[in-house]
C-alpha atoms as a PDB file:
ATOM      1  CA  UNK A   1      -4.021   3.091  10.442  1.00  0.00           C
ATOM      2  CA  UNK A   2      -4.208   4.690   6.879  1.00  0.00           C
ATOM      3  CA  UNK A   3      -2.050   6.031   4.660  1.00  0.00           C
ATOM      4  CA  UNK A   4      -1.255   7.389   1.167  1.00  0.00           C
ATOM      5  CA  UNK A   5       2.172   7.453  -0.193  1.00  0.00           C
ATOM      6  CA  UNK A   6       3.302   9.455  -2.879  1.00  0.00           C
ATOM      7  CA  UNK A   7       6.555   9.060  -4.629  1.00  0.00           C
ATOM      8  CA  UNK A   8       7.632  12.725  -4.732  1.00  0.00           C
ATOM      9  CA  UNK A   9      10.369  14.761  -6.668  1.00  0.00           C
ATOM     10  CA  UNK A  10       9.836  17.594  -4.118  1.00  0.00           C
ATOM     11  CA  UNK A  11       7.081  18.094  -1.815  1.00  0.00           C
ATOM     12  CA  UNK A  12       6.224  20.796   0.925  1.00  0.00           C
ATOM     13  CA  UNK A  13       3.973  22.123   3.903  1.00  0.00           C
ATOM     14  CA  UNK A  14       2.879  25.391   4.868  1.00  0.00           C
ATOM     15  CA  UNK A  15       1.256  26.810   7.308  1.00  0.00           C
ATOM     16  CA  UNK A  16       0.021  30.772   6.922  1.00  0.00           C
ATOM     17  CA  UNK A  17       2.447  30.953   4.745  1.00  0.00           C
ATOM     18  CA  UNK A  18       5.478  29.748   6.230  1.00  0.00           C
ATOM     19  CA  UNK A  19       7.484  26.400   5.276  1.00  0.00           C
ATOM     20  CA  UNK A  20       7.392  24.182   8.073  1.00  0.00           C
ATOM     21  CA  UNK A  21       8.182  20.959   6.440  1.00  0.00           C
ATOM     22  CA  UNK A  22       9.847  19.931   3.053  1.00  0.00           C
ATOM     23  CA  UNK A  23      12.007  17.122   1.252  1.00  0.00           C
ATOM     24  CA  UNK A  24      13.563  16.631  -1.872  1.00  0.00           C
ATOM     25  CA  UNK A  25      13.122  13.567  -3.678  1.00  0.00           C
ATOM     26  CA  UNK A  26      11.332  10.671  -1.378  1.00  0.00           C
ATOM     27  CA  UNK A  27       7.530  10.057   0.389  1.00  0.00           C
ATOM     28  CA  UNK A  28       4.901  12.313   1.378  1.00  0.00           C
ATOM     29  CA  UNK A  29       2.795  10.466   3.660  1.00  0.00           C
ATOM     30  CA  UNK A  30      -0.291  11.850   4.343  1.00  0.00           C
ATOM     31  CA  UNK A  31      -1.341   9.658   7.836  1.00  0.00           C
ATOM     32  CA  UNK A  32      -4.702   9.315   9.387  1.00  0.00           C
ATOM     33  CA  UNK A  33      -5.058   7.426  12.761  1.00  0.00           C
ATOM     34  CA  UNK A  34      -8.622   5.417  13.881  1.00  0.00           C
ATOM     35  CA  UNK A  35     -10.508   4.552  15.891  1.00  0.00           C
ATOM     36  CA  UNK A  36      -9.037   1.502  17.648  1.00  0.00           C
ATOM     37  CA  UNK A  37      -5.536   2.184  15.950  1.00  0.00           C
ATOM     38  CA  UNK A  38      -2.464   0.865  18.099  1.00  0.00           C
ATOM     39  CA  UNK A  39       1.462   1.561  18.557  1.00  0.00           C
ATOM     40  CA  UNK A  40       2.219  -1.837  17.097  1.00  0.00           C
ATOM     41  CA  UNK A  41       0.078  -0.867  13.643  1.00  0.00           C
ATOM     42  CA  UNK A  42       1.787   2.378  13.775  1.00  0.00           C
ATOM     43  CA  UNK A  43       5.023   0.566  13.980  1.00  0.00           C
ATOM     44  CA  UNK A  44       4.257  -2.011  10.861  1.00  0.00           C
ATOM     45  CA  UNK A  45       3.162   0.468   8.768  1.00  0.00           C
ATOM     46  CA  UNK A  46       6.504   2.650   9.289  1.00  0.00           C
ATOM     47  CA  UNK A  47       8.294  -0.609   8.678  1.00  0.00           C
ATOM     48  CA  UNK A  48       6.383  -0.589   5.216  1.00  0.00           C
ATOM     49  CA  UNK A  49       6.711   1.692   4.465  1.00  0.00           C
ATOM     50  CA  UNK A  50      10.209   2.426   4.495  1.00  0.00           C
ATOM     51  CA  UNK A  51      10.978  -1.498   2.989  1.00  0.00           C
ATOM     52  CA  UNK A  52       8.257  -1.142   0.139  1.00  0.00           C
ATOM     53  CA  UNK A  53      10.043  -1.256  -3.026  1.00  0.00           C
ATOM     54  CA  UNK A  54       8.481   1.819  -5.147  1.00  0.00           C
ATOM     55  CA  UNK A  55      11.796   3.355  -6.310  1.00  0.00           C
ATOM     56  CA  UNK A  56      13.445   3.073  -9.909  1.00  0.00           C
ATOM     57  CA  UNK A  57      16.455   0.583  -9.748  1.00  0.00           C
ATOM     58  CA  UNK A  58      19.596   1.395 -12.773  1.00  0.00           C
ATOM     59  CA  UNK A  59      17.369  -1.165 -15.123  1.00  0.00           C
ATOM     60  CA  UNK A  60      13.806   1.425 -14.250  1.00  0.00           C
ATOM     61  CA  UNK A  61      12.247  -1.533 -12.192  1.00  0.00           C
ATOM     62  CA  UNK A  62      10.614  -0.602  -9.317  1.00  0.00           C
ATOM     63  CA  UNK A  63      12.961  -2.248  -7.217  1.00  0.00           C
ATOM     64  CA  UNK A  64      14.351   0.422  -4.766  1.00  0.00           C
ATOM     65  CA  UNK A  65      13.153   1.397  -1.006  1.00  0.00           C
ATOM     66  CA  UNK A  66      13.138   4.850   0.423  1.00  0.00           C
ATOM     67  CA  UNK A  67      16.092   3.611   2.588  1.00  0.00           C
ATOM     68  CA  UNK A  68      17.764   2.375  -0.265  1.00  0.00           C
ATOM     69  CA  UNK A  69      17.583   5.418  -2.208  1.00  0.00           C
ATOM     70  CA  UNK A  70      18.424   7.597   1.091  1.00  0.00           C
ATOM     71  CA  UNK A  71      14.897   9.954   0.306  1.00  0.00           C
ATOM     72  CA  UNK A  72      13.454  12.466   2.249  1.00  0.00           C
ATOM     73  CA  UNK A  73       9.848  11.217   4.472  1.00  0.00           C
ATOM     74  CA  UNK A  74       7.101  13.931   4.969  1.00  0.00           C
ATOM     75  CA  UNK A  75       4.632  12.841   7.407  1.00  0.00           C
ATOM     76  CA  UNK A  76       1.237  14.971   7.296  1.00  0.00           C
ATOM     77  CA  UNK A  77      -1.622  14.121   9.714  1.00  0.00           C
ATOM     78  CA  UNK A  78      -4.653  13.842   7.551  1.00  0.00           C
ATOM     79  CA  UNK A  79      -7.688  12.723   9.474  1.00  0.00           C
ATOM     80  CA  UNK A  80      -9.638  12.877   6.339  1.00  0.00           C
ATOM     81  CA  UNK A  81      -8.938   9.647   5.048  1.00  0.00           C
ATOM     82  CA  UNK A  82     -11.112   7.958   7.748  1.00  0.00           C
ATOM     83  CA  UNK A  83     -13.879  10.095   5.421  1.00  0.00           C
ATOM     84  CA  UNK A  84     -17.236   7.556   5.586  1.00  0.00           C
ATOM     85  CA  UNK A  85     -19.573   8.622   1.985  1.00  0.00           C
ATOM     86  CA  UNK A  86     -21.845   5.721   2.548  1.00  0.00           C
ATOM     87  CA  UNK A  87     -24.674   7.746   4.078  1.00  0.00           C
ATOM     88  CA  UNK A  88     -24.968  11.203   1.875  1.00  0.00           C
ATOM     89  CA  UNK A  89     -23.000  13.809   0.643  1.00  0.00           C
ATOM     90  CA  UNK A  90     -21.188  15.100   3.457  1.00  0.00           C
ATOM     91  CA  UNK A  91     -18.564  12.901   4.462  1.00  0.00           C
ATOM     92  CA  UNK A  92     -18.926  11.312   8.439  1.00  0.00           C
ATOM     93  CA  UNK A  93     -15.532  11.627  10.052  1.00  0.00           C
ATOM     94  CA  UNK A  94     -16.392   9.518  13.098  1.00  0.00           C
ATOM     95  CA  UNK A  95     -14.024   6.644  12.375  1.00  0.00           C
ATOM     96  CA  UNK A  96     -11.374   9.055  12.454  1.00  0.00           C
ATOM     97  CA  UNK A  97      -9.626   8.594  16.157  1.00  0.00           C
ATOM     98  CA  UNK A  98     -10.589  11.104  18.604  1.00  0.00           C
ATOM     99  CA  UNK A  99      -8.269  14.530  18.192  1.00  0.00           C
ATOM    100  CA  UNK A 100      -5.889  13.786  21.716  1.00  0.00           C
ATOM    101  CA  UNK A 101      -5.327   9.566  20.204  1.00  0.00           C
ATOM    102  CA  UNK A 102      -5.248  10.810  16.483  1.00  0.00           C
ATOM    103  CA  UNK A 103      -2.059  13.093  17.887  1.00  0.00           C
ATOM    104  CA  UNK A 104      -0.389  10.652  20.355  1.00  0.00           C
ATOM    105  CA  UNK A 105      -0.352   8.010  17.326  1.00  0.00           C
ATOM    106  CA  UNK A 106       1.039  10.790  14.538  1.00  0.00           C
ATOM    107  CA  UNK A 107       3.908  11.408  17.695  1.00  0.00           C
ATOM    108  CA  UNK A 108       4.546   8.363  18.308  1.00  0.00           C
ATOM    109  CA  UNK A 109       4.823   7.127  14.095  1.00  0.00           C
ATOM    110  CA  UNK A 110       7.056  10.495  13.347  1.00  0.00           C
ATOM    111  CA  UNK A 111       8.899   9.778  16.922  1.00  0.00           C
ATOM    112  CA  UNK A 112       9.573   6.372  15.446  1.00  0.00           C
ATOM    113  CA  UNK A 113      10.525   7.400  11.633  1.00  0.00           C
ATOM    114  CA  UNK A 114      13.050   9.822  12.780  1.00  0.00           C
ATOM    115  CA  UNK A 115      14.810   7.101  15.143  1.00  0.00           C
ATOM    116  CA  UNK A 116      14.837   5.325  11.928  1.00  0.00           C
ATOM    117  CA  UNK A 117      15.489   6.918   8.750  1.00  0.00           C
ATOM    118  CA  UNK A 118      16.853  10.622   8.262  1.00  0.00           C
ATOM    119  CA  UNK A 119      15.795  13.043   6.976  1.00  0.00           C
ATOM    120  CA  UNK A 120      12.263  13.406   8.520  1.00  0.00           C
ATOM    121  CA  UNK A 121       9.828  16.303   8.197  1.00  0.00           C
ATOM    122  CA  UNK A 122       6.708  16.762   8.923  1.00  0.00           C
ATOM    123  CA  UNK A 123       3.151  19.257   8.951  1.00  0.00           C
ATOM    124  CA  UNK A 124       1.571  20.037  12.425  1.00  0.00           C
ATOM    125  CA  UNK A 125      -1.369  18.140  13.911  1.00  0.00           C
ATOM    126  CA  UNK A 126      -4.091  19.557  13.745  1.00  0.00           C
ATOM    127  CA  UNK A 127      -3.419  22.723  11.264  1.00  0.00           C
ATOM    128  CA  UNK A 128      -4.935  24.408   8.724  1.00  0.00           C
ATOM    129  CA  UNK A 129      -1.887  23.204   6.114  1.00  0.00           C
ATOM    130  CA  UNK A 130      -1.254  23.512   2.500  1.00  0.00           C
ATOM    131  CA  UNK A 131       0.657  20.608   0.641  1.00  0.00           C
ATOM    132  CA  UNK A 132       2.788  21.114  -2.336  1.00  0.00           C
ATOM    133  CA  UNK A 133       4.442  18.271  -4.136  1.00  0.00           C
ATOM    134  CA  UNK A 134       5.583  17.233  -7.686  1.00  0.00           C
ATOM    135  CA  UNK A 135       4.415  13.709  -8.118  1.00  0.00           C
ATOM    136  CA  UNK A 136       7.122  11.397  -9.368  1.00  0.00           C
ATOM    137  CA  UNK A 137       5.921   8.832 -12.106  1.00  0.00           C
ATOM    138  CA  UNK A 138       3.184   9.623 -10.398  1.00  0.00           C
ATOM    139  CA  UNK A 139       2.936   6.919  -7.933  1.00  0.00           C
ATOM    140  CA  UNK A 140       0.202   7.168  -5.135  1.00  0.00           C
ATOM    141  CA  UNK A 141      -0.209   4.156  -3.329  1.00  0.00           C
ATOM    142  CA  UNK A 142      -3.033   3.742  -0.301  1.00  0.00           C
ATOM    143  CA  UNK A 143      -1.940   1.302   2.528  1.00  0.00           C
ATOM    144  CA  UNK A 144      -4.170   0.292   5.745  1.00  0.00           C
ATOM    145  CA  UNK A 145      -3.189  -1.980   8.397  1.00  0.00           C
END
């Protein structure tokens, strides 16, 4: 599995229009299952994320997790990570797992985050979505296990 985290002040999703997701302060975590992927990656990269230590401590250190700052989590399903260049132009999205797997692993990861951190939000498999966020630092960090 992929992701990218960004630290975020505020962040958002919308959909035609309509707020269906947001957080204050926390992670927007734009997710992209692959081919291949499994529960138990799913479940290490949750655990990453929510240990990795990418928030300001009192001294400015990054020294703080998103549990130990209480932040929001956004989860967005962005299959566009598995994006392949190597052979033109336009991207080849076949490493990407197939659309029913790609859902049943975003489930089971936002299924998972919500039994263990609060508060979770998320966009909507699959959707035409806009993301809004306000970058904090900014810190955008890409993790793949």
């Amino acid at each position: 599995m992929k992701a990218v985290l960004q630290r975020v002040a505020q962040a958002r999703v919308e959909i035609a229009g309509q707020v269906v997701g947001q957080i204050g302060s926390g992670l927007l975590v734009l997710l992209c299952a692959e081919r291949g992927d499994t529960d138990a990656q799913a479940s290490r990269l949750l655990a990453k994320i929510l240990k990795l230590r990418i928030f300001s401590d009192a001294a400015g250190k990054m020294n703080l997790s998103l549990q130990d700052v209480a932040g929001g989590l956004l989860v967005v399903s962005q299959f566009t990570l598995a994006a392949d260049v190597a052979g033109g132009n336009r991207p080849s999205f076949t490493g990407a797992a197939p659309p029913d797997e790609g859902r049943r692993l975003y489930d089971y990861f936002v299924a998972q985050a919500q039994r263990a951190h609060s508060p979770v939000q998320t966009g909507q498999f699959g959707a035409d979505m806009q993301v809004h966020l306000v970058n904090d630092g900014p810190v955008t960090i890409p993790i793949q296990l």
